[in-house]
N, C-alpha and C. Protein backbone atom coordinates (compact mmCIF):
# COMPACT_ATOMS: atom_id res chain seq x y z
N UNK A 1 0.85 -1.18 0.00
CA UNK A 1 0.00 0.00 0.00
C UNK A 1 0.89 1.25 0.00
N UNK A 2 0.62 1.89 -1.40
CA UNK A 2 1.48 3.30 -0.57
C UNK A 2 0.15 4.08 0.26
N UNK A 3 1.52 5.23 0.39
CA UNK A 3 0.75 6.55 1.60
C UNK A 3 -0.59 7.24 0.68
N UNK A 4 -0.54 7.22 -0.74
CA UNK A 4 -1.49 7.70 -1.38
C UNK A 4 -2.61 6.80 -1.04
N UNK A 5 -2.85 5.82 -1.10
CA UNK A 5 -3.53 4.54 -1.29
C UNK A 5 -4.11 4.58 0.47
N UNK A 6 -3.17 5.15 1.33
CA UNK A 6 -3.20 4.96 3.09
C UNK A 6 -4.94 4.82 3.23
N UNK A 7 -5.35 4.03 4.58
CA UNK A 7 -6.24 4.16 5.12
C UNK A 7 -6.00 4.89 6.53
N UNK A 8 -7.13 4.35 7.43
CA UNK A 8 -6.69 4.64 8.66
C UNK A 8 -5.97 3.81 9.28
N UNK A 9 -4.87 3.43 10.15
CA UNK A 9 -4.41 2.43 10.42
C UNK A 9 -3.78 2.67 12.07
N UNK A 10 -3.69 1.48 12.83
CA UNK A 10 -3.84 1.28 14.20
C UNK A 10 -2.31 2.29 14.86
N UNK A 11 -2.39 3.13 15.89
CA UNK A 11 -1.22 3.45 16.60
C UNK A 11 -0.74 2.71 17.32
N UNK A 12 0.55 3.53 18.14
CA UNK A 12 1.00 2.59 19.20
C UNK A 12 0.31 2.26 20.20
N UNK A 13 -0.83 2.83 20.38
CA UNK A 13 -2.15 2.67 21.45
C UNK A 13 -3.46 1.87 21.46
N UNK A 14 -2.85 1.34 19.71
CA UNK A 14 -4.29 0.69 18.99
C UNK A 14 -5.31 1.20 18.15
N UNK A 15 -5.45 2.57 18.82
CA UNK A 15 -6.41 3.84 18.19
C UNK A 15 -5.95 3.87 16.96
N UNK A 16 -7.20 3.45 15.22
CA UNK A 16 -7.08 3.52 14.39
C UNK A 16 -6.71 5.35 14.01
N UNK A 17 -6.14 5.71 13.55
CA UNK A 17 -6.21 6.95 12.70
C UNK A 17 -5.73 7.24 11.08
N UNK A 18 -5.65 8.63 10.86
CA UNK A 18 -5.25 9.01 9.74
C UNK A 18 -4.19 8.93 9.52
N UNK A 19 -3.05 8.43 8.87
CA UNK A 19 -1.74 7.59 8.46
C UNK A 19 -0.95 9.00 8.75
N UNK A 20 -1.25 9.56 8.36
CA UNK A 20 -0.30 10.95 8.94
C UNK A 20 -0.14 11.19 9.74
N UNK A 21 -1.28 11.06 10.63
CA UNK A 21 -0.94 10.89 12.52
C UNK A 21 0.10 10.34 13.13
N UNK A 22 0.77 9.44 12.10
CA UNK A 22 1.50 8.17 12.53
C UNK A 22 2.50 8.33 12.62
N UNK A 23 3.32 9.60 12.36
CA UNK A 23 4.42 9.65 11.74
C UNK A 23 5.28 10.56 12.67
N UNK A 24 4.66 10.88 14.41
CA UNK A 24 5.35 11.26 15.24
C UNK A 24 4.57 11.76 16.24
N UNK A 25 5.04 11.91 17.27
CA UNK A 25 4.17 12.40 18.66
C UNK A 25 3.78 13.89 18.19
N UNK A 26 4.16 14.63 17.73
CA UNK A 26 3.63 15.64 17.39
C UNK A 26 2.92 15.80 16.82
N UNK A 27 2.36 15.25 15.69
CA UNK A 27 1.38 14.89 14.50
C UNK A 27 0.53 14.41 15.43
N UNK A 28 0.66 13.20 15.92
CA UNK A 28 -0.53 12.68 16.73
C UNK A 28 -1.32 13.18 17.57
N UNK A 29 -0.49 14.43 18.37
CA UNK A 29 -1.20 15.34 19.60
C UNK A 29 -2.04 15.92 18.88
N UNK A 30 -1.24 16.50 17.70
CA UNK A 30 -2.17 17.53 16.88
C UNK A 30 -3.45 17.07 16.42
N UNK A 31 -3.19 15.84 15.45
CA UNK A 31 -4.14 14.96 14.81
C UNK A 31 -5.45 14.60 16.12
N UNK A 32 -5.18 14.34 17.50
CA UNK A 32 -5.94 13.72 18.28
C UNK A 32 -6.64 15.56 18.84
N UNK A 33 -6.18 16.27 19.19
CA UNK A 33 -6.53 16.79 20.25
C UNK A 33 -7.12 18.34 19.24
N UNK A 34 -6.58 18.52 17.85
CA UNK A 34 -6.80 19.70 17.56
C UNK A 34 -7.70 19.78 16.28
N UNK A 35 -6.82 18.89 15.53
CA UNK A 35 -7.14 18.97 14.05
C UNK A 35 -8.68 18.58 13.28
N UNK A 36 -9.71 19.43 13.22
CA UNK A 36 -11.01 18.92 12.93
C UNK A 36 -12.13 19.54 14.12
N UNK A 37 -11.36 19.60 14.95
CA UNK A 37 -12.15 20.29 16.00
C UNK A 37 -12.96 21.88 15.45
N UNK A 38 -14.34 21.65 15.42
CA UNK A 38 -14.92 22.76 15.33
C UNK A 38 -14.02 24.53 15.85
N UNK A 39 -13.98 25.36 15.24
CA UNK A 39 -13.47 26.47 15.52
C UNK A 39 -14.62 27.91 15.67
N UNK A 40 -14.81 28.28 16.50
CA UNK A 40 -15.90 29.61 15.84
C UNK A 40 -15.11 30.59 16.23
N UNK A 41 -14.13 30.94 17.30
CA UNK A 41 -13.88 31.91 17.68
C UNK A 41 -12.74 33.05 16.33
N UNK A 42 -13.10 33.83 16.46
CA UNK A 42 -12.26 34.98 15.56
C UNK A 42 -10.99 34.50 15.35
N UNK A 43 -10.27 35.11 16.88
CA UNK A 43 -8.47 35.04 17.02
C UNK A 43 -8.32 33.72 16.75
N UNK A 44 -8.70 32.65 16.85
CA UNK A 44 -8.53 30.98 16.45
C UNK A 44 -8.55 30.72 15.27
N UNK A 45 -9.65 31.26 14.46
CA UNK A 45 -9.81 31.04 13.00
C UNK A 45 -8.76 31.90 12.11
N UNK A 46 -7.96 33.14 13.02
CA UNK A 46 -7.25 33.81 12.05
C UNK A 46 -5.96 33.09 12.59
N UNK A 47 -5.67 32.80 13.50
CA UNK A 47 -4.57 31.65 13.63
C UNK A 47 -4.11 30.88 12.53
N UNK A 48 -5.38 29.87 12.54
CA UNK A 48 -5.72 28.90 11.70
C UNK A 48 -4.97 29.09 10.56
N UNK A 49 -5.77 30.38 10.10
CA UNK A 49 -5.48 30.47 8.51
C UNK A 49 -3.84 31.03 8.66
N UNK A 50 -3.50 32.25 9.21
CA UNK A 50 -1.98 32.16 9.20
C UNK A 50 -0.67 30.75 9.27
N UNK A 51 -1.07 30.06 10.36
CA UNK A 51 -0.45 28.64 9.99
C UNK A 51 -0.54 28.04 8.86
N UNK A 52 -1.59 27.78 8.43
CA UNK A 52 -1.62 27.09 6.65
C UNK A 52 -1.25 27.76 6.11
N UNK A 53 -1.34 29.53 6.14
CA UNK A 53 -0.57 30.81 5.04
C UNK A 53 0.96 29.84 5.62
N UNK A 54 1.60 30.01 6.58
CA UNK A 54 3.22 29.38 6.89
C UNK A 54 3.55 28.24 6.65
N UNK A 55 2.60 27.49 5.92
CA UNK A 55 2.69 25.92 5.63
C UNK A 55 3.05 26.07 4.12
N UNK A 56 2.87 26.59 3.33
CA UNK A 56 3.10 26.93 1.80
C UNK A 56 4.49 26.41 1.54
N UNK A 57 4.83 25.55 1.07
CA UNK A 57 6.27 24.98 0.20
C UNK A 57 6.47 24.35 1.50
N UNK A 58 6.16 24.12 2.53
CA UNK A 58 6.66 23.83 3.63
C UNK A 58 5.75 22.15 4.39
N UNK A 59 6.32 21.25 5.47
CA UNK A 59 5.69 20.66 5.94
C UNK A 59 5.16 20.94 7.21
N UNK A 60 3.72 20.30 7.60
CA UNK A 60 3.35 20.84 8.24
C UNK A 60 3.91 20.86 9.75
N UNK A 61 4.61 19.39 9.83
CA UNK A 61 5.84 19.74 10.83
C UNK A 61 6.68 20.45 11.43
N UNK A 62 6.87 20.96 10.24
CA UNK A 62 7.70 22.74 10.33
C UNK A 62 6.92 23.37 10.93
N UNK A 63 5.81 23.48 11.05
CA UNK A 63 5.27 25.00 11.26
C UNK A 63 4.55 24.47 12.66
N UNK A 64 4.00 22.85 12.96
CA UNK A 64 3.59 22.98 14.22
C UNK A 64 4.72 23.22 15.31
N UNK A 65 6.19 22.75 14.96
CA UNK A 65 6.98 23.06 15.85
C UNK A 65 7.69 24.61 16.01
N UNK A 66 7.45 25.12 15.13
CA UNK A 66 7.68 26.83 15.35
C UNK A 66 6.09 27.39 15.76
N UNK A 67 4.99 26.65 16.03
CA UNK A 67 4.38 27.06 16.30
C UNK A 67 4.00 28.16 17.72
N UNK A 68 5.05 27.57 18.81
CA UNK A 68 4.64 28.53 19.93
C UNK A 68 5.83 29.60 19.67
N UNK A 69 6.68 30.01 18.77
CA UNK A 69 7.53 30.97 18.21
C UNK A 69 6.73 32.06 17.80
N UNK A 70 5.82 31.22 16.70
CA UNK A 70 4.80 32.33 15.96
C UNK A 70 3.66 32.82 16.65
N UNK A 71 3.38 31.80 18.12
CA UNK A 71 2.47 32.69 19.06
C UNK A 71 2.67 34.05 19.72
N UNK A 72 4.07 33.25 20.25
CA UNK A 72 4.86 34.66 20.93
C UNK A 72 4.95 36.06 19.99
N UNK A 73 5.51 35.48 18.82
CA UNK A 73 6.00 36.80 18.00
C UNK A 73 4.89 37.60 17.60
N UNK A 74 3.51 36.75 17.51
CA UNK A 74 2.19 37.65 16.97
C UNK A 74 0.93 37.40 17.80
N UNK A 75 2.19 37.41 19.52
CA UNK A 75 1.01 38.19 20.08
C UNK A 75 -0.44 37.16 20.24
N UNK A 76 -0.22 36.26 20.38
CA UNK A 76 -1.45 35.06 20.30
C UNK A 76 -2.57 35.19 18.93
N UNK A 77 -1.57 35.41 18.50
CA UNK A 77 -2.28 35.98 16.57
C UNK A 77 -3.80 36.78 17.01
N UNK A 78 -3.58 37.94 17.87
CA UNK A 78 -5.05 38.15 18.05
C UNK A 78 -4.93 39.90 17.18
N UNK A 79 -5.77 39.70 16.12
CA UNK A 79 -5.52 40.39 15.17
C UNK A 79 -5.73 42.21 15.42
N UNK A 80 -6.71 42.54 16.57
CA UNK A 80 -6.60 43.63 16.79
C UNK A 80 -4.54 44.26 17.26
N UNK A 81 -3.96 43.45 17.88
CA UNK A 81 -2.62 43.87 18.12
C UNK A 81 -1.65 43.47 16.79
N UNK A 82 -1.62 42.29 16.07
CA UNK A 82 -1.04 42.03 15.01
C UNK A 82 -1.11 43.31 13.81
N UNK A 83 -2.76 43.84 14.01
CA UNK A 83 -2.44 44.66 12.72
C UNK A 83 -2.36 46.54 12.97
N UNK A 84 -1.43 46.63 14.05
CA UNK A 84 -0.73 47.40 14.61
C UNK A 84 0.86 47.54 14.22
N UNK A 85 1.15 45.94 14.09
CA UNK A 85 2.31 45.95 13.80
C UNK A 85 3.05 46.73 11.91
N UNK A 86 4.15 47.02 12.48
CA UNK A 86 4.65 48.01 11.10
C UNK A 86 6.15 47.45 10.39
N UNK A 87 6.46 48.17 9.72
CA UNK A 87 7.84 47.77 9.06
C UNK A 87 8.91 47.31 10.03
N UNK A 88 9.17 47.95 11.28
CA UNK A 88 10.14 47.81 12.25
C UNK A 88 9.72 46.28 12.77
N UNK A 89 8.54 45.86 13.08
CA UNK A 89 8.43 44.52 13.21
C UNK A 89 8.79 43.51 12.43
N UNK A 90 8.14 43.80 11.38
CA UNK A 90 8.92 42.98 10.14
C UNK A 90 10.08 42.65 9.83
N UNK A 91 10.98 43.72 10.28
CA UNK A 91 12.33 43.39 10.47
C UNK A 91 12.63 42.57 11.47
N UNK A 92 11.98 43.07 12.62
CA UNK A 92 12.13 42.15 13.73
C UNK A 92 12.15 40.67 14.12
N UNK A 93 10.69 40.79 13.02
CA UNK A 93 10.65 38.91 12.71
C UNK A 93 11.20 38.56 12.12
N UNK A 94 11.92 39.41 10.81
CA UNK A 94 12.42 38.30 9.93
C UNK A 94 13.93 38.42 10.51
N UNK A 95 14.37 38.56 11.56
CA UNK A 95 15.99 38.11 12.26
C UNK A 95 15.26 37.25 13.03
N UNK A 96 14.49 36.95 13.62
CA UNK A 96 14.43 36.05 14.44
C UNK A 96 14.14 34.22 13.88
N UNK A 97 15.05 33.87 14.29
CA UNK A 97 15.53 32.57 13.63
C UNK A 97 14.40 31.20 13.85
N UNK A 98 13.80 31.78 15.06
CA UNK A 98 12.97 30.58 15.80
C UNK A 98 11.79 30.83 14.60
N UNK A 99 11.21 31.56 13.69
CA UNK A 99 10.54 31.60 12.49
C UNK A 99 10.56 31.28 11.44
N UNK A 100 9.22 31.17 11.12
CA UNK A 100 9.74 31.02 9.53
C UNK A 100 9.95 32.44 8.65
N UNK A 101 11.28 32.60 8.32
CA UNK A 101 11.50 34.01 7.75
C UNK A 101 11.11 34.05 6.57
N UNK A 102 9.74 34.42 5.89
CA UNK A 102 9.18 34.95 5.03
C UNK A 102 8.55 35.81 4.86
N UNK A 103 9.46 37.21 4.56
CA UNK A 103 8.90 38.65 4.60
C UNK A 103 7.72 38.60 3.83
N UNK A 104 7.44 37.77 2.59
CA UNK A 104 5.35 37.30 2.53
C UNK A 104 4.78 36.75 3.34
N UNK A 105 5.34 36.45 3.81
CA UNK A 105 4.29 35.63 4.86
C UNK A 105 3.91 36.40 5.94
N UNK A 106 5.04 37.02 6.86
CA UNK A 106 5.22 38.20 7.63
C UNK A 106 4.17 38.58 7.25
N UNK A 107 4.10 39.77 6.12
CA UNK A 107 3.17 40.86 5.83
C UNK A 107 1.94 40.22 5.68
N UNK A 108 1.68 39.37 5.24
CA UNK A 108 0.82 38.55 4.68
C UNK A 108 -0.08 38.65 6.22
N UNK A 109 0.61 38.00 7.22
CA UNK A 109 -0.17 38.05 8.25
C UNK A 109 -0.78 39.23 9.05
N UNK A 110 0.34 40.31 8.80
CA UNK A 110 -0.33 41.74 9.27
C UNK A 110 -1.63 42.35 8.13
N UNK A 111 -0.91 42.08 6.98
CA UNK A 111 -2.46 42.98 5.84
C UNK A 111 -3.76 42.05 6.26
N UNK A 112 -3.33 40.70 6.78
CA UNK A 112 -4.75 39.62 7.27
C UNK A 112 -5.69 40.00 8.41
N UNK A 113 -4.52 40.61 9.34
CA UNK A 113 -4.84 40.88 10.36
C UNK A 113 -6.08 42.15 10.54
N UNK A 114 -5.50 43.03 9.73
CA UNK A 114 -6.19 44.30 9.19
C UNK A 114 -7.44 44.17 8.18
N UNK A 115 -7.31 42.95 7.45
CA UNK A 115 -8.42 42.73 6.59
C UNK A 115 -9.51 42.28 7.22
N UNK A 116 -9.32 41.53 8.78
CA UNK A 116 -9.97 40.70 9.78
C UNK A 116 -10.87 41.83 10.38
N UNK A 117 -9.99 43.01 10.80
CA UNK A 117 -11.30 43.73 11.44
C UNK A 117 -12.23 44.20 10.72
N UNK A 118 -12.12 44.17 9.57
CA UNK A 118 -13.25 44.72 8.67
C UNK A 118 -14.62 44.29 8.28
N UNK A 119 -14.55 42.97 8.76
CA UNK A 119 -15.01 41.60 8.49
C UNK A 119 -16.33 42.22 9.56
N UNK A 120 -17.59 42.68 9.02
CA UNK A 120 -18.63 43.04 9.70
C UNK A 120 -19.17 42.11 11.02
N UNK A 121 -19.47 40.52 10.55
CA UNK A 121 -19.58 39.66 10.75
C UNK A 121 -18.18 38.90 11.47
N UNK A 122 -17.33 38.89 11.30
CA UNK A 122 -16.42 38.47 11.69
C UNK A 122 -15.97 37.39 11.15
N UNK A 123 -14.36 36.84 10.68
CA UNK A 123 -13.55 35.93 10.30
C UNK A 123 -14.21 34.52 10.35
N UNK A 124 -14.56 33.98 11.98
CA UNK A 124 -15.30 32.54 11.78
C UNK A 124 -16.01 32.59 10.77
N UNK A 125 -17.17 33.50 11.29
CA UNK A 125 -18.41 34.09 10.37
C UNK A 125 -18.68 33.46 9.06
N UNK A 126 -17.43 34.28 8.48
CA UNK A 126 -17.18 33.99 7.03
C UNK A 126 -16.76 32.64 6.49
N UNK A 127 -15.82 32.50 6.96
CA UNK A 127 -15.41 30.61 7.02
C UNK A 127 -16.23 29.80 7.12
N UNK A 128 -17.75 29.81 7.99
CA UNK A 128 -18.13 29.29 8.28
C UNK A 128 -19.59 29.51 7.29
N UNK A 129 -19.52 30.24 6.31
CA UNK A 129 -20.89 30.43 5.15
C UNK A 129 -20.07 29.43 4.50
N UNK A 130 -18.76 29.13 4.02
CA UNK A 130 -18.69 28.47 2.67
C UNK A 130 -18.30 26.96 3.25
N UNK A 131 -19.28 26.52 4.16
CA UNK A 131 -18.92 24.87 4.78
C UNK A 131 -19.73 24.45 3.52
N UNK A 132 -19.14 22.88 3.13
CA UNK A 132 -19.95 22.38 2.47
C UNK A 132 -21.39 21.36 3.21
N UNK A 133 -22.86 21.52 2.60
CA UNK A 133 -23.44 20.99 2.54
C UNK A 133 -23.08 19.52 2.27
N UNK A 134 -22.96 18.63 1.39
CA UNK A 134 -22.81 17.34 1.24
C UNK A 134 -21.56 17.02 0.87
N UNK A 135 -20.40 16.63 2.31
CA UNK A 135 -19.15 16.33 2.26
C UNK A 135 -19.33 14.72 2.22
N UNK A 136 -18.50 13.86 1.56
CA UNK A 136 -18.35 12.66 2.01
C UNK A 136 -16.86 12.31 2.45
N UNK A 137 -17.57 11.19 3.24
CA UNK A 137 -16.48 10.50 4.28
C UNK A 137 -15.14 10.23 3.48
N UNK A 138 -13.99 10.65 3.70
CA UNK A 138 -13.07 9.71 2.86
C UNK A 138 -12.58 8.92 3.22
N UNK A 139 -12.24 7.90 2.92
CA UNK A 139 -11.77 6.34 3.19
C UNK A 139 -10.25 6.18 2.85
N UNK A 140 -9.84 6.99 2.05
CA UNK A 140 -8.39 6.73 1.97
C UNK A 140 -7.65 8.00 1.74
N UNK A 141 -6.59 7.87 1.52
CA UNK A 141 -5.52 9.81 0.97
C UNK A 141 -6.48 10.05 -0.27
N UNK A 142 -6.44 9.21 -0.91
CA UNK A 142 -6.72 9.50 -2.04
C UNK A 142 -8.00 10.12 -2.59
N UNK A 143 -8.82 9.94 -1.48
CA UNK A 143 -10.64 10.69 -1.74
C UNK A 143 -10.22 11.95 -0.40
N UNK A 144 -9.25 12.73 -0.29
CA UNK A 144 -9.22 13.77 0.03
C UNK A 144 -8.87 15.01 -0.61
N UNK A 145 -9.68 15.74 -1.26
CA UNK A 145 -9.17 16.81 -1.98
C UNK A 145 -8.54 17.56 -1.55
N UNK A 146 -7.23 18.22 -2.27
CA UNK A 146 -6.74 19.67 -2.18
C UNK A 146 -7.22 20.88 -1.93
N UNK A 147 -8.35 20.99 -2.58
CA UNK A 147 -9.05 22.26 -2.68
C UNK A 147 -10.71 22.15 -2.95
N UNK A 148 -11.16 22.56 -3.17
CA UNK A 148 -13.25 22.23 -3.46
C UNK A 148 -13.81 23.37 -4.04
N UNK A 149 -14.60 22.84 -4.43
CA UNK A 149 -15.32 24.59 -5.01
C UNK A 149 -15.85 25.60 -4.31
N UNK A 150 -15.97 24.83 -3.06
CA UNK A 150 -16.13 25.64 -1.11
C UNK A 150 -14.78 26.34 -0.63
N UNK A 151 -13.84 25.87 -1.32
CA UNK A 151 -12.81 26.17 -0.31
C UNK A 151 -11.96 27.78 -1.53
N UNK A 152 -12.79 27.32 -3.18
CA UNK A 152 -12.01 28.11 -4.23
C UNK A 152 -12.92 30.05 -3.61
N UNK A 153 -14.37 29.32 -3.44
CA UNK A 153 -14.97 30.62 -3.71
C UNK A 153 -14.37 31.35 -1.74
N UNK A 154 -14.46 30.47 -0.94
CA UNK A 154 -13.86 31.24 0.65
C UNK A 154 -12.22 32.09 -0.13
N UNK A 155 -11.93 31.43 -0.95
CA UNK A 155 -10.55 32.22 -1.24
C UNK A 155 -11.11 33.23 -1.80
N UNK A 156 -11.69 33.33 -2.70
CA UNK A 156 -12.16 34.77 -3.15
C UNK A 156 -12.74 35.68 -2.10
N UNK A 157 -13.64 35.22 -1.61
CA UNK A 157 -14.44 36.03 -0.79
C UNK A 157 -13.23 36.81 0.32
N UNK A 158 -12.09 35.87 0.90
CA UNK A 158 -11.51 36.31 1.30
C UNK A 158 -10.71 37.41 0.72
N UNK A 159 -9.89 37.43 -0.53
CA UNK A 159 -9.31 37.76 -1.37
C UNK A 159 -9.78 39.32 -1.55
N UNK A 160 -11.05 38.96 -1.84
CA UNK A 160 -11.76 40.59 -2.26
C UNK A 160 -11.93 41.34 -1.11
N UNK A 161 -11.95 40.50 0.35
CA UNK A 161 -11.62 41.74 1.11
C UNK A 161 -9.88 41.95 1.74
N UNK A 162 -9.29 41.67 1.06
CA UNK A 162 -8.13 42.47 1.59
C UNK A 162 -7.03 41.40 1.95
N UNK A 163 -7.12 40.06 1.73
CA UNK A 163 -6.52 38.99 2.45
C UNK A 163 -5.56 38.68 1.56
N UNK A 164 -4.83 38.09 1.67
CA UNK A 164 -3.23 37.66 0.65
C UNK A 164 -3.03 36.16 1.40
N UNK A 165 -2.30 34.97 0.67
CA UNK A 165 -1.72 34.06 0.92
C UNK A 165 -2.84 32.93 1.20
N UNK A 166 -3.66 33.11 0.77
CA UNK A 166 -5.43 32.03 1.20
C UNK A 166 -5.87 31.86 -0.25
N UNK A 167 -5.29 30.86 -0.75
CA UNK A 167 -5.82 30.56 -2.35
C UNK A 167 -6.55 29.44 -1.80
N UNK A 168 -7.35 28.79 -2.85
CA UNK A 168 -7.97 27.51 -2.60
C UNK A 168 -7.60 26.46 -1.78
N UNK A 169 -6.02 26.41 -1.87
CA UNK A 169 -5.33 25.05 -0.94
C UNK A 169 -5.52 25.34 0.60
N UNK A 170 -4.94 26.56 0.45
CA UNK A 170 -4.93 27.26 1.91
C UNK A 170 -5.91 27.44 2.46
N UNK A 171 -7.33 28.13 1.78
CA UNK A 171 -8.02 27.74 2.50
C UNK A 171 -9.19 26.48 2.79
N UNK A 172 -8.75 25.79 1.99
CA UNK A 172 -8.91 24.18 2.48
C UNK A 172 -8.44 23.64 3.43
N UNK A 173 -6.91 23.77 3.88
CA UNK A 173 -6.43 23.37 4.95
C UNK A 173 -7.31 23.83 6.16
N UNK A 174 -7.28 25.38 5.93
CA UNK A 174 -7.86 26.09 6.99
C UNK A 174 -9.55 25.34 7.30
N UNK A 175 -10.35 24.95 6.55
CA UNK A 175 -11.85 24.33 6.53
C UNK A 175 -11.41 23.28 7.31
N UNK A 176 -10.21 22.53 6.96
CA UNK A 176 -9.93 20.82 7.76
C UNK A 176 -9.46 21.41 8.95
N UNK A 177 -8.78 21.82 9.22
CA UNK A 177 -7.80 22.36 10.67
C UNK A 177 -8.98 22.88 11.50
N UNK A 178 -10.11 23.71 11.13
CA UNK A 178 -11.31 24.11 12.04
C UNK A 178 -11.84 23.58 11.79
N UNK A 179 -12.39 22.34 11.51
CA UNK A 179 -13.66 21.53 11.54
C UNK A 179 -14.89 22.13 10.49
N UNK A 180 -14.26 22.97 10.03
CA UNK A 180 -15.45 23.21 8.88
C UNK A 180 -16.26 22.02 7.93
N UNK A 181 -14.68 20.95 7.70
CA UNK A 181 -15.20 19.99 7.33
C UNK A 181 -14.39 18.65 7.68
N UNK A 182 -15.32 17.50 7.87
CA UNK A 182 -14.17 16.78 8.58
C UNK A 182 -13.47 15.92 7.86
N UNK A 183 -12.44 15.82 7.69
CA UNK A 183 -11.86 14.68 6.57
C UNK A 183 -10.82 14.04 7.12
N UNK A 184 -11.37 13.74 8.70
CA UNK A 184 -10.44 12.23 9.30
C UNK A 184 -11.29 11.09 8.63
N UNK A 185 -10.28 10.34 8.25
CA UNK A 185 -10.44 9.00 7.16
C UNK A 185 -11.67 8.08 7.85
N UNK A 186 -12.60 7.89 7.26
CA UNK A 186 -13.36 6.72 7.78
C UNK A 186 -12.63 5.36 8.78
N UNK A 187 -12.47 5.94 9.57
CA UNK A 187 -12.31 4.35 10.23
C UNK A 187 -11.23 5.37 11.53
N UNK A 188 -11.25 6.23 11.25
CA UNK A 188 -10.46 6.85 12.53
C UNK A 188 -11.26 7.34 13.44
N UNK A 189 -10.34 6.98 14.76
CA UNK A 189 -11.28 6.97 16.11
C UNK A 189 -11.95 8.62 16.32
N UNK A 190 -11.12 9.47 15.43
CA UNK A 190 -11.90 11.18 15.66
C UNK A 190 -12.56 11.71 15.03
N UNK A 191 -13.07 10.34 13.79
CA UNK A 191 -13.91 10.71 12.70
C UNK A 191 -15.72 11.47 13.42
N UNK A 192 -15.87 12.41 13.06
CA UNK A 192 -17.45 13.20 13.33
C UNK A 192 -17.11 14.03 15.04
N UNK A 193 -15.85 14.12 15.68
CA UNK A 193 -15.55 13.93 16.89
C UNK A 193 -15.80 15.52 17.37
N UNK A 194 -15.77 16.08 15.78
CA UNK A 194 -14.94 17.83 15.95
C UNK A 194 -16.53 18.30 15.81
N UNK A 195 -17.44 17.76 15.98
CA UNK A 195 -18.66 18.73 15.81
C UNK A 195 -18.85 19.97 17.01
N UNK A 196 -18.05 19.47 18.24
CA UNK A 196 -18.27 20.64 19.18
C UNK A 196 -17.23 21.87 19.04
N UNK A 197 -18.09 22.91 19.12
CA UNK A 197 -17.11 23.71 18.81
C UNK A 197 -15.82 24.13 20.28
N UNK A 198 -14.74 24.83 19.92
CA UNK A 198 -13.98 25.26 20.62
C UNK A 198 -13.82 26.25 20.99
C-alpha cells in the first residue's frame, strides 16, 4: 500500500487513525486533540489560517513546531494587536531565527490581520458560510481533496476583502484544521468527533 492509497491504520495505542498521525508524537497530539475540532472563535480562525498561510512549500511539521515561536511573536495571533504591527516589526521577525523568515508571509499576516477587522460579521463568520453541505467521508488519501469549489470561492471572498496568501489550498487546509469539514479517514477513532465547537 502506498501513503497515497493509506487508510486509517492502528497506533502505538491501537487507536485507528489518519496515516499521517503516525508519523510522530507531534502529529498525533495535533491529529488527536486539535485537528477537525470545530473552531468559531475569531483570534482561532485567524490563527488557523496564518499557519496554513506558513505551511506553503513547507511541511506541516515545520510549522507545528515553530508554532509557539509564531504565538509569541504575533502576540497570540489576536488580530486587533497584530495589525498594529509596522515595518520595524517585520524586520524584527524576519531576524528572528525561531521563524519562519518569510517577509510574505510576515506581511501577509499583518495585511490579514487588518483585513480581519473589517469583516462586519467576523472571520469565523465567514469561514463558516462556505462549509460544504454534502461532504463525504473519505476512506483513503486518495478521496481527500486539495481544494473544493467551497474552499475556491472562501478564497475569493476572502481575497476581495483584503486577504493575501489564502488561495484555494490554503483555505482548504484552513476548513480541515477548524472543523469546517471533517476529513479524518473513515475508520479513525476522531472521525465526526470535531462537531463541538472550541
Amino acid at each position: 500500500m502506498t501513503a497515497d492509497d493509506a487508510t486509517a491504520r492502528p497506533g502505538p495505542d491501537g487507536l485507528r487513525r489518519c496515516h499521517w498521525a503516525l508519523a510522530g508524537e507531534d502529529l498525533r497530539n495535533y491529529h488527536d486533540t486539535e485537528w477537525g475540532v470545530a473552531i468559531t472563535g475569531d483570534d482561532a480562525m485567524f490563527e488557523r489560517i496564518c499557519l496554513e498561510g506558513f505551511q506553503a512549500g513547507l511541511s506541516w511539521l515545520t510549522v507545528l513546531r515553530k508554532r509557539p515561536a509564531l504565538r509569541e511573536a504575533f502576540c497570540g495571533f489576536v488580530p486587533e494587536t497584530v495589525a498594529r504591527y509596522g515595518e520595524t516589526d517585520v524586520e524584527r521577525l524576519l531576524g528572528d531565527a525561531r521563524l519562519i523568515r518569510s517577509r510574505a508571509k510576515i506581511e501577509a499576516v499583518i495585511r490579514n490581520a487588518r483585513a480581519a477587522l473589517e469583516l462586519p460579521a467576523g472571520l469565523a463568520s465567514l469561514v463558516w458560510e462556505h462549509a460544504p453541505t454534502d461532504h463525504r467521508v473519505p476512506d483513503r488519501v486518495t478521496d481527500v481533496p486539495a481544494s473544493t469549489p467551497e474552499s475556491a470561492a472562501l478564497a475569493k471572498a476572502l481575497k476581495r476583502r483584503g486577504f493575501t496568501f489564502v488561495g484555494p489550498t490554503t483555505a482548504y487546509a484552513t476548513m480541515q484544521a477548524a472543523g469546517v469539514v471533517d476529513d479524518h479517514l473513515g475508520g479513525c477513532f476522531r472521525r465526526s468527533r470535531g462537531a463541538c465547537p472550541a
